[in-house]
Protein backbone atom coordinates (compact mmCIF):
# COMPACT_ATOMS: atom_id res chain seq x y z
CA UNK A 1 -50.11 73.97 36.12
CA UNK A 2 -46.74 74.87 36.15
CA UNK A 3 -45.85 78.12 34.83
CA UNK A 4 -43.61 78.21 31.72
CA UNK A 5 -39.90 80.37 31.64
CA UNK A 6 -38.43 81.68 29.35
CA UNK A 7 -35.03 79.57 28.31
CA UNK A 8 -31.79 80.84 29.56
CA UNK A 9 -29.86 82.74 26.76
CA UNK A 10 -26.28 83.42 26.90
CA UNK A 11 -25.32 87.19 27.61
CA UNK A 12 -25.29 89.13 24.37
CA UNK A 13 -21.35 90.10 24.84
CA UNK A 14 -20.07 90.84 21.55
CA UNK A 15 -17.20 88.88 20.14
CA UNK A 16 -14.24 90.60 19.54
CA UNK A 17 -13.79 91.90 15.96
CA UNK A 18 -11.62 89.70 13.44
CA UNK A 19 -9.05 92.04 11.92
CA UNK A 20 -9.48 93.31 8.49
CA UNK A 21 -7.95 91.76 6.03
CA UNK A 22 -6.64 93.96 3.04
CA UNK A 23 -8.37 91.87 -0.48
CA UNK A 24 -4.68 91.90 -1.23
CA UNK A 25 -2.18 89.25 -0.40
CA UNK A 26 1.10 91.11 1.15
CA UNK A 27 3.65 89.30 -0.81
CA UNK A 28 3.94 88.98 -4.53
CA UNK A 29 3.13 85.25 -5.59
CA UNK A 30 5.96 82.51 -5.99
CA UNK A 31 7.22 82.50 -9.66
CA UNK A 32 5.71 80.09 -11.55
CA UNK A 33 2.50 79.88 -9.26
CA UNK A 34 -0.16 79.36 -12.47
CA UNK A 35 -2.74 79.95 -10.10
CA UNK A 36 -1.94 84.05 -10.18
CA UNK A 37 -0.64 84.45 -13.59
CA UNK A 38 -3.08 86.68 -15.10
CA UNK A 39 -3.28 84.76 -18.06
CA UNK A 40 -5.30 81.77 -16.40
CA UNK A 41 -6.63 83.69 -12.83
CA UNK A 42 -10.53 83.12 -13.44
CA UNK A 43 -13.29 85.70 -13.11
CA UNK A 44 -14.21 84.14 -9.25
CA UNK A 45 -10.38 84.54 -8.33
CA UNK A 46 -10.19 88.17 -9.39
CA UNK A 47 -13.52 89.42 -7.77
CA UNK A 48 -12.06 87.36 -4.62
CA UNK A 49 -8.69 89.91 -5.24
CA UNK A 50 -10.65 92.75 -4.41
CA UNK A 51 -11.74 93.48 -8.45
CA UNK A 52 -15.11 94.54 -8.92
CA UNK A 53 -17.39 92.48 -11.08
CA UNK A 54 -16.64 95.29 -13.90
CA UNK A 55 -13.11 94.95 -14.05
CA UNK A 56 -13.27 91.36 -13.16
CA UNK A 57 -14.77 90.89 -16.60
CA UNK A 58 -13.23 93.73 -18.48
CA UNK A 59 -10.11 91.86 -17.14
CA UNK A 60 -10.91 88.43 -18.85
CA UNK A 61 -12.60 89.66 -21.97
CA UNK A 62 -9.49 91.35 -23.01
CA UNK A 63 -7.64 88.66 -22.24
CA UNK A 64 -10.10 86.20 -24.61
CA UNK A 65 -10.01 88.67 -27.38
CA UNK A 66 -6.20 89.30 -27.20
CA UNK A 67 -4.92 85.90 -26.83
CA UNK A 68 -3.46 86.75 -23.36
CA UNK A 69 -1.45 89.29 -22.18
CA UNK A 70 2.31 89.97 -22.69
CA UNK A 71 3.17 92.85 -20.09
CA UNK A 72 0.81 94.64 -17.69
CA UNK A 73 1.43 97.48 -19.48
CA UNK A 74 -1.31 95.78 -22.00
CA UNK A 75 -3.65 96.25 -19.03
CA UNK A 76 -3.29 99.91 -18.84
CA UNK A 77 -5.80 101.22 -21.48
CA UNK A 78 -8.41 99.02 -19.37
CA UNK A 79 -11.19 101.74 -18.25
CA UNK A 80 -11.86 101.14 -14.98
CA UNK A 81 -7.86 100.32 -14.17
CA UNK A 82 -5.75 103.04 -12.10
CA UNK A 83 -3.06 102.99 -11.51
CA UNK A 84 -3.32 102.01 -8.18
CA UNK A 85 -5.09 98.89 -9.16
CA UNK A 86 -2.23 97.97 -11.80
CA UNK A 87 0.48 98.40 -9.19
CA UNK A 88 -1.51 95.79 -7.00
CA UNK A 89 -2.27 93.34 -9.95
CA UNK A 90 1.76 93.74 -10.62
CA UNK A 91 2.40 92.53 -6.98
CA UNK A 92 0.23 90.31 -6.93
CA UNK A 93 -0.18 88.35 -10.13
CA UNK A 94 2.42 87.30 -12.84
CA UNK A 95 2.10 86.73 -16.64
CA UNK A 96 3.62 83.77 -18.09
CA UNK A 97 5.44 84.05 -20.97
């Protein structure tokens, strides 16, 4: 009987780590791009930004019982918003008008 071996495996050397990648695009968006105005960015979208799944829907709640927003200084009273987070959301989304 011949005696069985275990199959060859690959060596385990580790591949190289990607570079992280901030959940924020560098560059605002182009103007007029409807797909980051923050009046039509859906709930998948923002959690994909980097939002959590609480401000993700605090986010488009407000936005459903205000009728959109006009400024992001609207967004301000948001709990869960700093200040921080608004200055990415301003260079990173737009609101239409």
């Amino acid at each position: 009987m011949a005696a069985l071996s275990a199959p060859s495996t690959p060596s385990a050397t580790p591949s190289p780590a990607a570079p992280a990648q901030p959940p924020w695009p560098a560059t605002a968006p182009a103007p007029g791009s409807e797909g980051n105005d923050v009046n039509t960015i859906g709930f998948e979208e923002l959690r994909a930004m980097g939002l959590s799944v609480t401000q993700a829907s605090r986010l488009v709640s407000a936005r459903q019982e205000r009728g959109g927003f006009q400024s992001f200084d609207e967004l301000d009273g948001l709990p869960g918003f700093s200040n921080e987070l608004l200055t990415r959301l301003k260079r990173t989304l737009t609101i239409s008008a």
